[in-house]
N, C-alpha and C. Protein backbone atom coordinates (compact mmCIF):
# COMPACT_ATOMS: atom_id res chain seq x y z
N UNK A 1 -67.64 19.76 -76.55
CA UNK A 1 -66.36 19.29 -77.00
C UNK A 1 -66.53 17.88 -77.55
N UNK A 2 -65.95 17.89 -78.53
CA UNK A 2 -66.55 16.43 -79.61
C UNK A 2 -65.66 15.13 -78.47
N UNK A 3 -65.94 14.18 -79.08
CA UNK A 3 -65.39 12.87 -78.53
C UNK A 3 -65.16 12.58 -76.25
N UNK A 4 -65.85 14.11 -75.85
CA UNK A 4 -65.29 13.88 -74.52
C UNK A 4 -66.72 13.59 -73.87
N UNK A 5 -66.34 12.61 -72.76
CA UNK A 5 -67.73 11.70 -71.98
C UNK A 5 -68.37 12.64 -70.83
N UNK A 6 -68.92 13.08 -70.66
CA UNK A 6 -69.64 13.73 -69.83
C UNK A 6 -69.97 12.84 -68.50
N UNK A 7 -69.63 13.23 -67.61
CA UNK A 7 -69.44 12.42 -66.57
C UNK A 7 -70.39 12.62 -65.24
N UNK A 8 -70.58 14.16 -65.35
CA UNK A 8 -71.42 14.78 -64.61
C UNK A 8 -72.10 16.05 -65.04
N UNK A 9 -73.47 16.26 -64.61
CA UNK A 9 -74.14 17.09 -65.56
C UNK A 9 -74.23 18.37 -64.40
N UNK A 10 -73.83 18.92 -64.79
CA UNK A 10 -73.49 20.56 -64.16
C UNK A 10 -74.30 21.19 -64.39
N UNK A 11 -74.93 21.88 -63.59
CA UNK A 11 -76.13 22.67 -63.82
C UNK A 11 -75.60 24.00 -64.73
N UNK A 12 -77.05 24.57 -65.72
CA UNK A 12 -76.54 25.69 -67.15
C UNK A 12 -75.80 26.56 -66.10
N UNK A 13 -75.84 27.38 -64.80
CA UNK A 13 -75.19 27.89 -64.57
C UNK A 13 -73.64 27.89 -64.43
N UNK A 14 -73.09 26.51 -64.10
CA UNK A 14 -71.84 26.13 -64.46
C UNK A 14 -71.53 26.19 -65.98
N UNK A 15 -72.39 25.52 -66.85
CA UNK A 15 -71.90 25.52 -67.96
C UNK A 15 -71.89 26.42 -68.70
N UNK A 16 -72.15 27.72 -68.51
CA UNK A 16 -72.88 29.18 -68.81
C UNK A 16 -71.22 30.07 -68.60
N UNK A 17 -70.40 28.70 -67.18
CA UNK A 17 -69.46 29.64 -67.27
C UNK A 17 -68.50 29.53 -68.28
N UNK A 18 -67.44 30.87 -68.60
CA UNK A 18 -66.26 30.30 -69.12
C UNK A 18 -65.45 28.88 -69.40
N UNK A 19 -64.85 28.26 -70.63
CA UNK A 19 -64.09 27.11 -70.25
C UNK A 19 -62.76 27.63 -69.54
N UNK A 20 -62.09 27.09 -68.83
CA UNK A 20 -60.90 27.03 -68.51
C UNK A 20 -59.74 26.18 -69.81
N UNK A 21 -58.71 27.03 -69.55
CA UNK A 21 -57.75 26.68 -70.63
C UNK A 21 -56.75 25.83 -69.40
N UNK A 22 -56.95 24.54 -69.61
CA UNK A 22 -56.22 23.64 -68.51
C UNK A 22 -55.24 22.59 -69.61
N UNK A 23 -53.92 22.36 -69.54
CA UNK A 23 -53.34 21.65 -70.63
C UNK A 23 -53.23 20.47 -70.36
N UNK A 24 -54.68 19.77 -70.27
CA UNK A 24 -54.96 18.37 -70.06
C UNK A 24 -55.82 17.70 -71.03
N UNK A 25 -55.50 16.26 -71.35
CA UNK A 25 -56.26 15.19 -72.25
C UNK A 25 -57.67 15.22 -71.39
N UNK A 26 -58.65 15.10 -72.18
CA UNK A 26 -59.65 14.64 -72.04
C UNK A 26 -60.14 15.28 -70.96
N UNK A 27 -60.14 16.90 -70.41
CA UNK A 27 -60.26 17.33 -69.46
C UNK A 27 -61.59 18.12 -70.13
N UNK A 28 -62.60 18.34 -69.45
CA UNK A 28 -63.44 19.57 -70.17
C UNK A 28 -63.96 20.39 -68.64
N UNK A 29 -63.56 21.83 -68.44
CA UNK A 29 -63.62 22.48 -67.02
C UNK A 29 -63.81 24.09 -67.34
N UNK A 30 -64.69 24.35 -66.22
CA UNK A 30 -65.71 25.39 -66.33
C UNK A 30 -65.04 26.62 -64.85
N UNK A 31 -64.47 27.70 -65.50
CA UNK A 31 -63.62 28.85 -64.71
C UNK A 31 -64.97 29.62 -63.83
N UNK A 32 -64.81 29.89 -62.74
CA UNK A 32 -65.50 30.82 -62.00
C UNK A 32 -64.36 31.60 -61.14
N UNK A 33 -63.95 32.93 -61.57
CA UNK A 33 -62.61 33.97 -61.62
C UNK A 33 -63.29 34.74 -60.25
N UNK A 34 -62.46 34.57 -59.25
CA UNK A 34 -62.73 35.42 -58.13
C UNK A 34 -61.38 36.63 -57.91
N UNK A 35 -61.72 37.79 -57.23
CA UNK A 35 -60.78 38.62 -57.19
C UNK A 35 -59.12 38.10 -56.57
N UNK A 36 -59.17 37.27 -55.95
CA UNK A 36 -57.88 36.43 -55.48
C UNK A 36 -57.80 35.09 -55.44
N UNK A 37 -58.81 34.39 -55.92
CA UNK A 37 -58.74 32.88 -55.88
C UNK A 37 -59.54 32.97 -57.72
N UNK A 38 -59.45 31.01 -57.65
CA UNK A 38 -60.62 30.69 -58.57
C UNK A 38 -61.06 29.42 -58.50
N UNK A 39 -62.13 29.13 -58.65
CA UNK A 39 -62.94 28.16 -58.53
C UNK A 39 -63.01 27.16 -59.92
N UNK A 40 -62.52 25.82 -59.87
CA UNK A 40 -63.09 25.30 -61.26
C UNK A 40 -63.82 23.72 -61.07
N UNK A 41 -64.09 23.50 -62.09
CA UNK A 41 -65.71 22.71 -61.97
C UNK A 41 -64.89 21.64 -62.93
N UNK A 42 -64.32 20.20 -62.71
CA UNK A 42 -63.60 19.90 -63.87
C UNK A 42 -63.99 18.32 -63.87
N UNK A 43 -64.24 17.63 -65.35
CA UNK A 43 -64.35 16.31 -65.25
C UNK A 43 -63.50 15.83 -66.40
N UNK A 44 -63.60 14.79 -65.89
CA UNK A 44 -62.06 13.92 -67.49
C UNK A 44 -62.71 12.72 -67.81
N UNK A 45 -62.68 12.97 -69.35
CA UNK A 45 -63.20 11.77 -69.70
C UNK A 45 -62.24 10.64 -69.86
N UNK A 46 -60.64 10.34 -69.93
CA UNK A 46 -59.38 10.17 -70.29
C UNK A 46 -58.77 10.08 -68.56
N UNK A 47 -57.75 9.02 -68.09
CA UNK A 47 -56.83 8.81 -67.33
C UNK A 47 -55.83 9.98 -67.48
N UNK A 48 -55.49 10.72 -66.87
CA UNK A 48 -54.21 11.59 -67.04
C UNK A 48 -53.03 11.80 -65.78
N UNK A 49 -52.26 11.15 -66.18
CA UNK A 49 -51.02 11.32 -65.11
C UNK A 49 -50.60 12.87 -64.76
N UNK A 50 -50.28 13.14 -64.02
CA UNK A 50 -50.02 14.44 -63.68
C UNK A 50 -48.67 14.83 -62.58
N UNK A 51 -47.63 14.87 -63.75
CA UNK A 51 -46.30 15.07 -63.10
C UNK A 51 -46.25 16.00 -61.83
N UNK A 52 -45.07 15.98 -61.24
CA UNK A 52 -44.91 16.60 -59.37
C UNK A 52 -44.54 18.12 -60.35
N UNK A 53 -45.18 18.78 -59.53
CA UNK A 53 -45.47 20.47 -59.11
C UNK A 53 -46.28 21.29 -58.20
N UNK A 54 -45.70 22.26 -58.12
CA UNK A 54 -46.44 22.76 -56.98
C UNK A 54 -46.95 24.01 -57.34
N UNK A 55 -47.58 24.50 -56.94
CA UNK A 55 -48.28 26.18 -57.02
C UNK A 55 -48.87 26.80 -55.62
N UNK A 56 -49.59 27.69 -55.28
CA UNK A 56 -50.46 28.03 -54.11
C UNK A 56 -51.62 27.33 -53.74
N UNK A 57 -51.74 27.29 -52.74
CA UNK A 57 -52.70 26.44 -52.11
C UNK A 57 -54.19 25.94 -52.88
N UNK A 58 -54.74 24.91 -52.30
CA UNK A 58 -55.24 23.53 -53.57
C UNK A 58 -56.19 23.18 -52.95
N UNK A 59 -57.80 23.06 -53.05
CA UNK A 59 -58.64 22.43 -51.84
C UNK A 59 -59.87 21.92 -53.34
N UNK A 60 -59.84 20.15 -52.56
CA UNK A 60 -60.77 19.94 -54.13
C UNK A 60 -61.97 18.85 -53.01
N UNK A 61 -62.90 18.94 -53.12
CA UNK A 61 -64.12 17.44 -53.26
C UNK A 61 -64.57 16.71 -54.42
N UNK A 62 -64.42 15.62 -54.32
CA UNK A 62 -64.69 14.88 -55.34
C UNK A 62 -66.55 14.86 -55.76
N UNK A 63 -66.30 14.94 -56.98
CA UNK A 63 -67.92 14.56 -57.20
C UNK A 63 -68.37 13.10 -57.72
N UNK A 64 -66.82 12.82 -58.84
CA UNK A 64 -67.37 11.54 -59.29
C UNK A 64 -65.98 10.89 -59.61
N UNK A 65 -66.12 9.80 -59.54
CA UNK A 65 -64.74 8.91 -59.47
C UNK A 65 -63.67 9.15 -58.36
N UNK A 66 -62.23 8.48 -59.21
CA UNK A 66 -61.16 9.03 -58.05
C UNK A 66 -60.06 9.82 -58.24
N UNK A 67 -59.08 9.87 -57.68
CA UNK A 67 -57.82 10.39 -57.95
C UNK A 67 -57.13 9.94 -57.34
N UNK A 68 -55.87 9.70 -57.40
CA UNK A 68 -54.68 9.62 -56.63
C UNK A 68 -53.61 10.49 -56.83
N UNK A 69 -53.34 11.19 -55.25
CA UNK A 69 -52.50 12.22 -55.73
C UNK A 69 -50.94 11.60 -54.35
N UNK A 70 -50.03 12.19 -54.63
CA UNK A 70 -48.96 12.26 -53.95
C UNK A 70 -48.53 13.40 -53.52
N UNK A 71 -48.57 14.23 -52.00
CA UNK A 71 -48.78 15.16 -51.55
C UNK A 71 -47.38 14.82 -50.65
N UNK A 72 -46.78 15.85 -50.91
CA UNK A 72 -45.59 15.84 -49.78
C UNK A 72 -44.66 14.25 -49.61
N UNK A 73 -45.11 13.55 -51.09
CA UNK A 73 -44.46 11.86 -50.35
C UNK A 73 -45.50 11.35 -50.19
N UNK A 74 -46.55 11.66 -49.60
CA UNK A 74 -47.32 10.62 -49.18
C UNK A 74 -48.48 10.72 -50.21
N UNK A 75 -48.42 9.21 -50.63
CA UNK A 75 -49.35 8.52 -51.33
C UNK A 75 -51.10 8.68 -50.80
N UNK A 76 -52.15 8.77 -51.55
CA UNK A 76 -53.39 9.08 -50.90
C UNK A 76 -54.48 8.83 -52.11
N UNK A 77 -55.66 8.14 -51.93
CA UNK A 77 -56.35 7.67 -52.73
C UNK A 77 -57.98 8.64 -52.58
N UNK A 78 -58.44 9.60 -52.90
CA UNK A 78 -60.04 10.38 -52.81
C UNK A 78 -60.95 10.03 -53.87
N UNK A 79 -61.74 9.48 -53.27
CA UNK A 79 -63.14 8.94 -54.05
C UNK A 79 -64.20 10.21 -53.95
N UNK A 80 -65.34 9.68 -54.38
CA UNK A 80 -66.70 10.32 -54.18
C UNK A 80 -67.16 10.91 -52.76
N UNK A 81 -66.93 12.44 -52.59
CA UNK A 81 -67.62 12.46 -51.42
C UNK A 81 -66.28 12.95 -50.70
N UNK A 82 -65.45 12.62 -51.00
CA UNK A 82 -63.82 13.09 -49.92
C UNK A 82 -63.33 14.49 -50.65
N UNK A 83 -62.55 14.61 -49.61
CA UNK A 83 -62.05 15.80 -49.91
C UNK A 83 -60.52 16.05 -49.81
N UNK A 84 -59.81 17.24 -50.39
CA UNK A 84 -58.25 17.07 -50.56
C UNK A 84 -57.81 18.49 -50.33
N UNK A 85 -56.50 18.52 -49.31
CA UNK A 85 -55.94 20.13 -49.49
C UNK A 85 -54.93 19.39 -49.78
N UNK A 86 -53.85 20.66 -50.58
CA UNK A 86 -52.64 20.81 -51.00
C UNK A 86 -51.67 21.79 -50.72
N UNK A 87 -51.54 22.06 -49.86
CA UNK A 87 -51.14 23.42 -49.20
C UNK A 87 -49.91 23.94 -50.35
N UNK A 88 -49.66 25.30 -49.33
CA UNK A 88 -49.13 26.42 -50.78
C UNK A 88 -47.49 25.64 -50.52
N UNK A 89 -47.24 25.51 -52.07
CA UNK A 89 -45.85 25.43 -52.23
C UNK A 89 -45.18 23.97 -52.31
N UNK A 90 -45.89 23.03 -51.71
CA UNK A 90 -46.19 21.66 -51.55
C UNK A 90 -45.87 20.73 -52.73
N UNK A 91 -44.91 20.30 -52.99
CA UNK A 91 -44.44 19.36 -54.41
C UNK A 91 -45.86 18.75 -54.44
N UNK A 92 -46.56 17.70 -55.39
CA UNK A 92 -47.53 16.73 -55.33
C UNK A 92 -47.28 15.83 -57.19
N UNK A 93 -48.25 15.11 -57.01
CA UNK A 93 -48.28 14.88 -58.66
C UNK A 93 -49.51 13.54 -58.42
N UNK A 94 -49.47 13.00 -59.05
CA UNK A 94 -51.02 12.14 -58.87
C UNK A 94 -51.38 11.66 -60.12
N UNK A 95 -52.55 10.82 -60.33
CA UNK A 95 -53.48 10.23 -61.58
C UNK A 95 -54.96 10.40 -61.32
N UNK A 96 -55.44 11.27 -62.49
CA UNK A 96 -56.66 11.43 -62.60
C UNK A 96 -57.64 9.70 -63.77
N UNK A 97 -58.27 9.55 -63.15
CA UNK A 97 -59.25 8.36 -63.42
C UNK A 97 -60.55 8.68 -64.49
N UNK A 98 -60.37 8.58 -65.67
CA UNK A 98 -61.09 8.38 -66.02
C UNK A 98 -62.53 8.73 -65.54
N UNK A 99 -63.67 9.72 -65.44
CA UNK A 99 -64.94 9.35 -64.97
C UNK A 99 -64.40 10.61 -64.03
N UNK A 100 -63.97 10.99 -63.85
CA UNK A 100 -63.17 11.53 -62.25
C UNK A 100 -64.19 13.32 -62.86
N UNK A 101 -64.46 13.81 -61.47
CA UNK A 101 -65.19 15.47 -61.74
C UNK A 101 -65.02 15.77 -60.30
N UNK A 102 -64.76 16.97 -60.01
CA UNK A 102 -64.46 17.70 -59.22
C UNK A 102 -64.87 19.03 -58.90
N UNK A 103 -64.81 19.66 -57.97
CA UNK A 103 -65.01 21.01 -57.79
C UNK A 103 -63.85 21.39 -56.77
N UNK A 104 -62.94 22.09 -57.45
CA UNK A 104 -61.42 22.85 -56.77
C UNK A 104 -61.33 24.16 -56.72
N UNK A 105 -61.04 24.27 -55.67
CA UNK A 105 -60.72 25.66 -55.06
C UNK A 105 -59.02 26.06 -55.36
N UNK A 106 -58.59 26.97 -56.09
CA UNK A 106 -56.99 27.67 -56.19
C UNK A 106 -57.11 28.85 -55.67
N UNK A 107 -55.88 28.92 -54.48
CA UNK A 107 -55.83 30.19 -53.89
C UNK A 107 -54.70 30.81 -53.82
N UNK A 108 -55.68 31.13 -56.01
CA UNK A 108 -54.33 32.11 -56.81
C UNK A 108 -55.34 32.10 -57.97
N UNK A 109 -54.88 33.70 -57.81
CA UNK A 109 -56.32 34.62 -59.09
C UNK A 109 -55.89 34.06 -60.53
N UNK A 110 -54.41 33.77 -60.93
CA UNK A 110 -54.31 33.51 -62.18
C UNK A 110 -54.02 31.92 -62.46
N UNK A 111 -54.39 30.76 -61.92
CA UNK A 111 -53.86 29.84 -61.67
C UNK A 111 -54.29 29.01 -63.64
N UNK A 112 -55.12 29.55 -64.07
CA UNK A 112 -55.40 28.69 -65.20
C UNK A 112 -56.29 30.34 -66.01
N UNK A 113 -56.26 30.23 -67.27
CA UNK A 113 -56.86 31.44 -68.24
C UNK A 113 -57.87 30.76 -68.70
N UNK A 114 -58.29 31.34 -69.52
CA UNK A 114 -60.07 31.13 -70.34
C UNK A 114 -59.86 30.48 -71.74
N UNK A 115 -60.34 29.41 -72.18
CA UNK A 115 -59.76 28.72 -73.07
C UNK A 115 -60.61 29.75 -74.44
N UNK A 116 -59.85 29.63 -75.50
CA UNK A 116 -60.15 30.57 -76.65
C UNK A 116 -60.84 30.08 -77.36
């Protein structure tokens, strides 16, 4: 993807996978489709605010940079190395950082499609 920073180098098997169709700036993220969940592999080269919503349950570790998300009200800052649930149904909203890569767990088969 032209102009986006690579932040973390994902082994060909990640990158081998599908992109995910995620409607975010500067996002570039790699779908692994399980029969009731899905797995995605995601880094941002771009700051992106991320208005309050909720969906089914949310479990992410950070790989690189941070995030700040707002879970239920409460304010919460995950760096490198931490980890985050979001339980099902749960308002949240947050800021993704620049540099920021992740590996998230959604437990919900259709939570994001395959970018075209």
């Amino acid at each position: 993807m032209k102009g986006v920073v690579i932040v973390v180098n994902f082994p060909d098997p990640i990158l081998n996978l599908p992109e995910a169709d995620i409607p975010l700036k500067g996002i570039r993220a790699f779908l692994s489709q399980g029969q009731n969940h899905q797995i995605i592999f995601m880094e941002f080269s771009e700051d992106v605010d991320l208005p309050e919503h909720s969906h089914e349950s949310q479990w992410g570790v950070v790989l690189e940079g941070e995030i700040e998300l707002v879970i239920n009200g409460i304010k919460n800052r995950f760096k490198k190395g931490e980890r985050y649930f979001i339980p099902k149904g749960v308002m949240h909203s947050g800021k993704i950082f620049a540099g920021y890569a992740d590996i998230t767990f959604f437990d919900q088969k259709d939570r994001y499609g395959i970018k075209k």
